[in-house]
Protein backbone atom coordinates (compact mmCIF):
# COMPACT_ATOMS: atom_id res chain seq x y z
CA UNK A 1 -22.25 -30.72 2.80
CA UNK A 2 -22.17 -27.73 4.89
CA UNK A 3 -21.15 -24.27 2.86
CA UNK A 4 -19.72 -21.58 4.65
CA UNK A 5 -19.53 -18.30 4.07
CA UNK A 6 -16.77 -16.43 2.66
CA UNK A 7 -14.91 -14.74 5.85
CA UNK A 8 -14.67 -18.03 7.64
CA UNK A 9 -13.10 -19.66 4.30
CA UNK A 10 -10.34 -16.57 4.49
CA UNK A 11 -10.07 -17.22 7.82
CA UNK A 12 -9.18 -20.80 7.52
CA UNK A 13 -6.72 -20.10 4.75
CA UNK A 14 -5.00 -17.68 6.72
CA UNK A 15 -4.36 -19.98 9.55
CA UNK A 16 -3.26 -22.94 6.74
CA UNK A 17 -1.14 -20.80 4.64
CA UNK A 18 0.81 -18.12 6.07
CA UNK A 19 1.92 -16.17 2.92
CA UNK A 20 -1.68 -15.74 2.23
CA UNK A 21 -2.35 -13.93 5.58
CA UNK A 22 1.09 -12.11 4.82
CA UNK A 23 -0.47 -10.87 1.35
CA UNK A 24 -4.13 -10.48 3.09
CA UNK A 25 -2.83 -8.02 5.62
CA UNK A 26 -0.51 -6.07 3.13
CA UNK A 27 -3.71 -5.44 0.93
CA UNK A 28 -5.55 -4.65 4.40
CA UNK A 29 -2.65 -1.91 5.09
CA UNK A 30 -2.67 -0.83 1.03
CA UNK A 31 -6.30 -0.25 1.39
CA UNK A 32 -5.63 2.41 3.63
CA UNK A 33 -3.20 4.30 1.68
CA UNK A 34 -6.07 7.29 0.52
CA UNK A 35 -6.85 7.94 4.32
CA UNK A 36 -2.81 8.07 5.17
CA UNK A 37 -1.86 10.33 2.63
CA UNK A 38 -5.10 12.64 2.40
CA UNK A 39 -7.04 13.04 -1.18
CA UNK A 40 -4.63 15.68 -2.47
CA UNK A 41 -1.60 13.43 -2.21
CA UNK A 42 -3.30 10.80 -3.69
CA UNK A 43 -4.34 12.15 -6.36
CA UNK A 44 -0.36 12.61 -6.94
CA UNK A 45 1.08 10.02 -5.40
CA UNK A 46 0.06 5.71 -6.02
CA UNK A 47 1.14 2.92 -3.53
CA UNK A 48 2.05 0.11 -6.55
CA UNK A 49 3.44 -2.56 -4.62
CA UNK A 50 4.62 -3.99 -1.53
CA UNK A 51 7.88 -6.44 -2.07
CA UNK A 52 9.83 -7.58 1.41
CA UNK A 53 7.42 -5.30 3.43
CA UNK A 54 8.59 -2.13 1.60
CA UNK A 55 5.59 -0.21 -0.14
CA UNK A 56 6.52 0.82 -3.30
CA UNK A 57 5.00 4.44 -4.48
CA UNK A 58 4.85 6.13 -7.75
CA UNK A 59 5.32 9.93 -7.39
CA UNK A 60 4.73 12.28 -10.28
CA UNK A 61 7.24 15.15 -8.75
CA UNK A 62 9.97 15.93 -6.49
CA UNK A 63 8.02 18.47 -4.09
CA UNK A 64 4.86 15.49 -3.36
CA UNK A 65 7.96 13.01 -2.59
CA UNK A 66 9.23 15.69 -0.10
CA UNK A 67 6.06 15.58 1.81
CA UNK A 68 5.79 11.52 1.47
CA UNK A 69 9.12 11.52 3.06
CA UNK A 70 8.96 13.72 5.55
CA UNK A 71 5.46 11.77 6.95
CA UNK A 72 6.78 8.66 6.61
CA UNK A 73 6.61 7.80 10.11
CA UNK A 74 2.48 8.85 10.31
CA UNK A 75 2.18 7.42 6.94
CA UNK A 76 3.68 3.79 8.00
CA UNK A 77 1.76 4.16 11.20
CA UNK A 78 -1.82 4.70 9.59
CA UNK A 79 -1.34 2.14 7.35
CA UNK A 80 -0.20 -0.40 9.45
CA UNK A 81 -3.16 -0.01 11.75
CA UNK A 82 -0.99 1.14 14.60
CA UNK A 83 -3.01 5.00 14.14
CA UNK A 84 -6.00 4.51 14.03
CA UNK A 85 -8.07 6.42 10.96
CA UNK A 86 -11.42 6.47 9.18
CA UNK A 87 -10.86 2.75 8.65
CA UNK A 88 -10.17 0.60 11.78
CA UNK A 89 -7.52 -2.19 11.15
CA UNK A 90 -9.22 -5.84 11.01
CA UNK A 91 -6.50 -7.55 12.62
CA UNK A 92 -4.22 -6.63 15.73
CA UNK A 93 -2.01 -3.52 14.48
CA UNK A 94 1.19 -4.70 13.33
CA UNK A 95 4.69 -4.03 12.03
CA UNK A 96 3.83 -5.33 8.17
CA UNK A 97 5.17 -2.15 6.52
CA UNK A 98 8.25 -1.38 7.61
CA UNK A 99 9.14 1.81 4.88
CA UNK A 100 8.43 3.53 1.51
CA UNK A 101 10.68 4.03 -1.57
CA UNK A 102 9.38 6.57 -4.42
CA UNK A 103 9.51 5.99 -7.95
CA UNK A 104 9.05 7.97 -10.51
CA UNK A 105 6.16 7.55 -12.61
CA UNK A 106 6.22 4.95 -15.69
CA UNK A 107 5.73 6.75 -18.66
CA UNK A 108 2.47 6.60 -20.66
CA UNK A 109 2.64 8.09 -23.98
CA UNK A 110 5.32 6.40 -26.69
CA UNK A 111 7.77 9.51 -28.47
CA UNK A 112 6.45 11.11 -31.23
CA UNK A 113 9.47 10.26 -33.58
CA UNK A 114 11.86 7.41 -32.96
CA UNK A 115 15.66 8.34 -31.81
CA UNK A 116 18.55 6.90 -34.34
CA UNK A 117 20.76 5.02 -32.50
């Protein structure tokens, strides 16, 4: 039996499974999302999910979704590989986010005192 080593196994089920390489290169993209949006953003501002190659981001106030919105383009760009950063893209750059929609954040405490209804 011959064992291979981990990259040529995703490799493989990349070419077998194409939702797999889908999901691969959204993570791949996602990964990015600290470098596209600098450390201060980030710090205000978390990419939660990617659903019909729209990233989903949590943003804790009005003025930080301002500035998400009005870098979208660079923002899509970096982390879709097509500009290049600190972290070079794996794969050929390609189209696999095509925007961003804000949230706000979920909230993390429970109320104090219960509301009558």
């Amino acid at each position: 039996m011959k064992f291979q080593n981990l990259l040529q196994i995703i490799k493989g089920a990349q070419k077998n499974h194409t939702g797999f390489s889908l999901r691969m290169q959204e993570a791949e993209a996602l990964g990015r999302w600290d470098i596209a949006v600098g450390e201060q953003i980030a710090k205000h501002a978390k990419a939660v999910r990617v659903h019909e190659s729209i990233l989903w981001v949590e943003v804790e106030h009005p003025i930080w979704r301002a500035e998400l919105h009005y870098r979208k383009k660079q923002i899509l760009d970096i982390l879709n590989g097509i500009t290049p950063c600190a972290r070079p893209a794996l794969s050929a750059p390609k189209e696999i986010l095509k925007d961003i929609c804000y949230l706000d954040p979920k909230p993390t405490r429970k109320p104090f005192f219960r509301q009558k209804r």
